[in-house]
C-alpha atoms as a PDB file:
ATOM      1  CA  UNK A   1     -54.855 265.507 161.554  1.00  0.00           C
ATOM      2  CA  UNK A   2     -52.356 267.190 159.561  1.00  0.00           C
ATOM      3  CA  UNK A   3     -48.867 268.321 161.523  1.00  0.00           C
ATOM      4  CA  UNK A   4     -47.658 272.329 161.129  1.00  0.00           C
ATOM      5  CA  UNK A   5     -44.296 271.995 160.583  1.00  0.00           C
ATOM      6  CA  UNK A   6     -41.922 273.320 163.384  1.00  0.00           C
ATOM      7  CA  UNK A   7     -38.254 273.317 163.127  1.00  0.00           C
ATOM      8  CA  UNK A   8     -38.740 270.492 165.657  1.00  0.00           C
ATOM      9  CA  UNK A   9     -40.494 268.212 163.722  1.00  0.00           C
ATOM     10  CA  UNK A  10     -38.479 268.295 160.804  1.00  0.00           C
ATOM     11  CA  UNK A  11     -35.817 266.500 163.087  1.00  0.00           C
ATOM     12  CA  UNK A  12     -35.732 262.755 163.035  1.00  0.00           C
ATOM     13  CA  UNK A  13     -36.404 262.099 166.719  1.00  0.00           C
ATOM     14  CA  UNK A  14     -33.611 259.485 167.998  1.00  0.00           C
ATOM     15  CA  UNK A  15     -36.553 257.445 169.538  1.00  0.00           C
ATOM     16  CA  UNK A  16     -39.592 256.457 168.076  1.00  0.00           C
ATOM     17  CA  UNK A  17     -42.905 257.167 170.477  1.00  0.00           C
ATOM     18  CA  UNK A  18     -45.198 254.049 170.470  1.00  0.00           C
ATOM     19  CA  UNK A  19     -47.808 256.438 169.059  1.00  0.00           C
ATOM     20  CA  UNK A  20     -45.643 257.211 165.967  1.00  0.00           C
ATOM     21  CA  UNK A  21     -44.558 253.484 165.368  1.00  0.00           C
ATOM     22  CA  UNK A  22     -48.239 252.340 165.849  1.00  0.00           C
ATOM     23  CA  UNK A  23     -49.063 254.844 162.908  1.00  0.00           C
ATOM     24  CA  UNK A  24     -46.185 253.425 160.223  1.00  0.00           C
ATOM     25  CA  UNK A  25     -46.570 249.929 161.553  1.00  0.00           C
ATOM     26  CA  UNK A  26     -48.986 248.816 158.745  1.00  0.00           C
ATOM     27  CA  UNK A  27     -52.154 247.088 159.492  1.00  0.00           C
ATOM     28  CA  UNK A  28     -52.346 243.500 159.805  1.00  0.00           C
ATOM     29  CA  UNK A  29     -56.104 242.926 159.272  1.00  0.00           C
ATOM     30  CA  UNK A  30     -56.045 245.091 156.161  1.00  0.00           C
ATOM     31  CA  UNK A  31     -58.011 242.409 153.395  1.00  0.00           C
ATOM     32  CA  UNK A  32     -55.587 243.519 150.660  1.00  0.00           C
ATOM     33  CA  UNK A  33     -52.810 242.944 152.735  1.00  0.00           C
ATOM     34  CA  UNK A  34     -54.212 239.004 153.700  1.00  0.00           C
ATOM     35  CA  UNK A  35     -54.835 238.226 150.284  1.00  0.00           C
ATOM     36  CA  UNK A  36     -51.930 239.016 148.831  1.00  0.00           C
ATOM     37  CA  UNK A  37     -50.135 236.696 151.330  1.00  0.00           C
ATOM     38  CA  UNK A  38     -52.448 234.072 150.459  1.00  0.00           C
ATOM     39  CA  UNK A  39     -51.773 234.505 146.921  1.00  0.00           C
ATOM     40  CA  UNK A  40     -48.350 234.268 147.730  1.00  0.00           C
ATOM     41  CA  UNK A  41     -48.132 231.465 149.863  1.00  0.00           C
ATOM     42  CA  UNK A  42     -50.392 229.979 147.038  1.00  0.00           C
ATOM     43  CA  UNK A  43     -47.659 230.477 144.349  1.00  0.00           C
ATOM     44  CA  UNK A  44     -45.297 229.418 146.418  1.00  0.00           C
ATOM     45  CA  UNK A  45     -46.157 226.590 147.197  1.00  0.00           C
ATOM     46  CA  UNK A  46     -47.189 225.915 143.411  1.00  0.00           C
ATOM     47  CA  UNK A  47     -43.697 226.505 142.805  1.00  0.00           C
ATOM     48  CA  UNK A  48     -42.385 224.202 144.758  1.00  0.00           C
ATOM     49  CA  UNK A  49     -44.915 221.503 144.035  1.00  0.00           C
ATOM     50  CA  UNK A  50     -43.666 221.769 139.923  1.00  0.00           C
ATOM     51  CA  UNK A  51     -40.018 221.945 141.206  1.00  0.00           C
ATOM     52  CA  UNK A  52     -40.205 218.405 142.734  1.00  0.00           C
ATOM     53  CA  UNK A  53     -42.415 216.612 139.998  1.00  0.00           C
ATOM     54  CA  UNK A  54     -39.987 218.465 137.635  1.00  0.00           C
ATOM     55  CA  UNK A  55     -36.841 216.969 139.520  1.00  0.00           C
ATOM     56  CA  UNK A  56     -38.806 213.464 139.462  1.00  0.00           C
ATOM     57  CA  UNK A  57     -39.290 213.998 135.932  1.00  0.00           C
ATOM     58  CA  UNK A  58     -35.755 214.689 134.852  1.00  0.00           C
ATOM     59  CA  UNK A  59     -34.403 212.542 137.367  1.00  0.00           C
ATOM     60  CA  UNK A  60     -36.013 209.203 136.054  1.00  0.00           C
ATOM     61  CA  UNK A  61     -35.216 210.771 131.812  1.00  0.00           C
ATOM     62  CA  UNK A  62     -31.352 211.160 133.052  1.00  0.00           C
ATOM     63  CA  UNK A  63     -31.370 207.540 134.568  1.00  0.00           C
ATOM     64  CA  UNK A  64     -33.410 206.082 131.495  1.00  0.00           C
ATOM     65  CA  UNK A  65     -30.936 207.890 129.025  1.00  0.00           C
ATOM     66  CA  UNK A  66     -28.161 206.557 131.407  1.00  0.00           C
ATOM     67  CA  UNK A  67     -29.345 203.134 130.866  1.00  0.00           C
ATOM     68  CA  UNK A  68     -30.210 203.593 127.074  1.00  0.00           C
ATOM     69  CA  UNK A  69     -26.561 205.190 126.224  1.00  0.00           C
ATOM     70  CA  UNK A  70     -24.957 202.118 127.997  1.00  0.00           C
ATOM     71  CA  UNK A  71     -27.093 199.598 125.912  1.00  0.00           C
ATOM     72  CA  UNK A  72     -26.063 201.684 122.937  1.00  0.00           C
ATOM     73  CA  UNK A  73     -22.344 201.628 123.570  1.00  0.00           C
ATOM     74  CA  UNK A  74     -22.650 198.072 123.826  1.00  0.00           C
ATOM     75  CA  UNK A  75     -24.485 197.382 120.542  1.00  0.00           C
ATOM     76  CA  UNK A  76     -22.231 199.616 118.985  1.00  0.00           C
ATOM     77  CA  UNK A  77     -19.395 197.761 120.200  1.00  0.00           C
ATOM     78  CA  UNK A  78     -19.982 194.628 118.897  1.00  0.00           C
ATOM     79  CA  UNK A  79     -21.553 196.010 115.867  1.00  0.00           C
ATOM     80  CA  UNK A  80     -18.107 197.280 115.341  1.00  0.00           C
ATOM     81  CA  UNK A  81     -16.339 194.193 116.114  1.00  0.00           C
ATOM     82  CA  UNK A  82     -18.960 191.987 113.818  1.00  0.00           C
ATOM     83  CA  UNK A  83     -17.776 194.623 111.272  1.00  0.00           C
ATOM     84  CA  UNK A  84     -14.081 193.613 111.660  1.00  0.00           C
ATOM     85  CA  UNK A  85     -14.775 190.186 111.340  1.00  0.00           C
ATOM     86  CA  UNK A  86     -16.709 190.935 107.889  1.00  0.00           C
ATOM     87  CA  UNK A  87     -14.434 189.030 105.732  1.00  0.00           C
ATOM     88  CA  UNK A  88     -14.285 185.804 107.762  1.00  0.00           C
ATOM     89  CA  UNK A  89     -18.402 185.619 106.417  1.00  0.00           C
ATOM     90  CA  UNK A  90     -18.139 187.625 102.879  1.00  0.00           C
ATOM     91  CA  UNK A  91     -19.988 184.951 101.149  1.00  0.00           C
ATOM     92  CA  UNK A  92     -22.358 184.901 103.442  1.00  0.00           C
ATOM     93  CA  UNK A  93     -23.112 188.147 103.694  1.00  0.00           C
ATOM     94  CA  UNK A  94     -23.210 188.594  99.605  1.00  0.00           C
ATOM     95  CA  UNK A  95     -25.405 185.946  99.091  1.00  0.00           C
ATOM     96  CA  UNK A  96     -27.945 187.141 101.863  1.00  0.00           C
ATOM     97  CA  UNK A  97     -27.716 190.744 100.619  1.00  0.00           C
ATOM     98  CA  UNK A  98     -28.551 189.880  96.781  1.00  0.00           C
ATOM     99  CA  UNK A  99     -31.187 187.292  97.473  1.00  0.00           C
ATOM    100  CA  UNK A 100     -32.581 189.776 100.461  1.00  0.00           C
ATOM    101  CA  UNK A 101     -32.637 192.884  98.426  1.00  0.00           C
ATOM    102  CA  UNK A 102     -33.381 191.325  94.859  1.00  0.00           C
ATOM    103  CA  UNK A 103     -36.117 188.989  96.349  1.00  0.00           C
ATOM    104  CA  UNK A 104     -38.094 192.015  97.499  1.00  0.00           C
ATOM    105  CA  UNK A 105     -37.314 194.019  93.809  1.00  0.00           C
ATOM    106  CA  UNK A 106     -38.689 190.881  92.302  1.00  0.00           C
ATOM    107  CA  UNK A 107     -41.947 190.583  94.268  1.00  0.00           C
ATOM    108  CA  UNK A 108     -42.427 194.302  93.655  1.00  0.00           C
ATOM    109  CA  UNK A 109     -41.328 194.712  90.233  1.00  0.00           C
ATOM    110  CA  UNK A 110     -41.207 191.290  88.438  1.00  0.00           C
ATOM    111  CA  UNK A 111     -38.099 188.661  87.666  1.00  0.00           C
ATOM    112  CA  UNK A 112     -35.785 190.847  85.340  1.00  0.00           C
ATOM    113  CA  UNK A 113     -35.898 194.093  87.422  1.00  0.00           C
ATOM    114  CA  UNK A 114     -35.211 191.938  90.874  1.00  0.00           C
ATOM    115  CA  UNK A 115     -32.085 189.834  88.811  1.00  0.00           C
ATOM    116  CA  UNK A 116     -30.619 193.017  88.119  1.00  0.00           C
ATOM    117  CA  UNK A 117     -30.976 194.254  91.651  1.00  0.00           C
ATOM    118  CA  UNK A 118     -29.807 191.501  93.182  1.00  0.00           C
ATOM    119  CA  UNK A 119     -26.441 191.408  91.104  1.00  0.00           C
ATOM    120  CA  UNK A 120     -25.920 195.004  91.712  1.00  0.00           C
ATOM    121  CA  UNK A 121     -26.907 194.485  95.522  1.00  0.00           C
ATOM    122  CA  UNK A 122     -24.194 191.573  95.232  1.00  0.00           C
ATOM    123  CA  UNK A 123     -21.363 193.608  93.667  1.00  0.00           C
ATOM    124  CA  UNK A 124     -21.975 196.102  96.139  1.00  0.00           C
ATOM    125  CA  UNK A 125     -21.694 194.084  98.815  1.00  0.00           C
ATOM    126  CA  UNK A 126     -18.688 191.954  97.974  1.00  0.00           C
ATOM    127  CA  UNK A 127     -17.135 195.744  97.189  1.00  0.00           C
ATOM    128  CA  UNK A 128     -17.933 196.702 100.603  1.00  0.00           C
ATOM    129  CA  UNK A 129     -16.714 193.237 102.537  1.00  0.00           C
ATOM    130  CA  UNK A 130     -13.196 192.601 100.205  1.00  0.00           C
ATOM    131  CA  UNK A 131     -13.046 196.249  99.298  1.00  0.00           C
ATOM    132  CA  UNK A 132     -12.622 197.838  95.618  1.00  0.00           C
ATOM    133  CA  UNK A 133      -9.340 197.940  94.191  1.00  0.00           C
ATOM    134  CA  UNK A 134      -8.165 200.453  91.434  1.00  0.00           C
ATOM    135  CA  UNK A 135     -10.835 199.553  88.245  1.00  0.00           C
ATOM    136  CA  UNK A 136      -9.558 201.826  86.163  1.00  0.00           C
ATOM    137  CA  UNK A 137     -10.029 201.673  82.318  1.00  0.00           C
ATOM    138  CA  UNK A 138      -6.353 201.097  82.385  1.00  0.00           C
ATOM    139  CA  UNK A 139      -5.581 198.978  85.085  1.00  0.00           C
ATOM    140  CA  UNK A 140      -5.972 195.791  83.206  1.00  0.00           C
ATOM    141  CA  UNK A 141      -2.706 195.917  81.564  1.00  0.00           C
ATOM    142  CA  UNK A 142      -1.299 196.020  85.546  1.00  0.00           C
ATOM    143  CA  UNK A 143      -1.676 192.159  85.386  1.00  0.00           C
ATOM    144  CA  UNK A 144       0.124 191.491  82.059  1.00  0.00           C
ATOM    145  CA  UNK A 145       3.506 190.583  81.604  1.00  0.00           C
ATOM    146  CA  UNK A 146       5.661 193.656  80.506  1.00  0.00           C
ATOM    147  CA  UNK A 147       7.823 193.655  77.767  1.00  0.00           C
ATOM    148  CA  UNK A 148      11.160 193.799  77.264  1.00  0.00           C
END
């Protein structure tokens, strides 16, 4: 079975025999040979099966978030604009933050606790529609006449 070596044989031959490329030809009907095909054929086509409901997946996320993020600019957009607009309803929107706010205080806490709350809800909120000016200990005396 085994070759002598020959200074001949050492020398690729230019054309392979059919006996010789029978011999390094592996076996097609070898088991391990067939089941590791299988098993990758098997992962393959595993593979692929996860790609697609993965690119159905993301595909339907990047259209909902699509959606969702055009919803949101709009909201935001008029949220803004209603924000712009805040003085043309500053009563409104003091009155319904004080009796909002201090009307849950008060059924939580009782009458004096919610009172308080509400009139600190209320400054807040006119603060934040009409903005604060400069309440400074001294700036008071910025309203009086000066002397002369």
């Amino acid at each position: 079975m085994t070759e002598q070596a020959t200074p001949d044989s050492n020398a690729v031959p230019s054309t392979p025999t059919n006996d010789s490329a029978a011999s390094q030809k592996k076996s097609t009907n070898d088991p391990l040979l067939l089941s590791i095909k299988q098993f990758v054929n098997l992962t393959n086509s595993t593979l692929a099966s996860f790609e697609e409901s993965t690119d159905e997946t993301s595909t339907a996320l990047v259209s909902r978030l699509q959606q969702l993020g055009k919803q949101g600019r709009y909201i935001a957009t008029r949220a803004m604009t209603t924000y712009e607009h805040r003085g043309q309803y500053g009563p409104q929107i003091v009155a319904g933050s004080a009796a909002l706010i201090g009307g849950v205080v008060a059924l939580r806490t009782g009458k004096i606790p919610g009172a308080l709350a509400a009139g600190l809800t209320g400054a807040a909120a006119y603060g934040n529609v009409y903005g604060y000016e400069d309440y400074s200990a001294t700036s008071w005396r910025s309203g009086l006449p000066k002397k002369e």
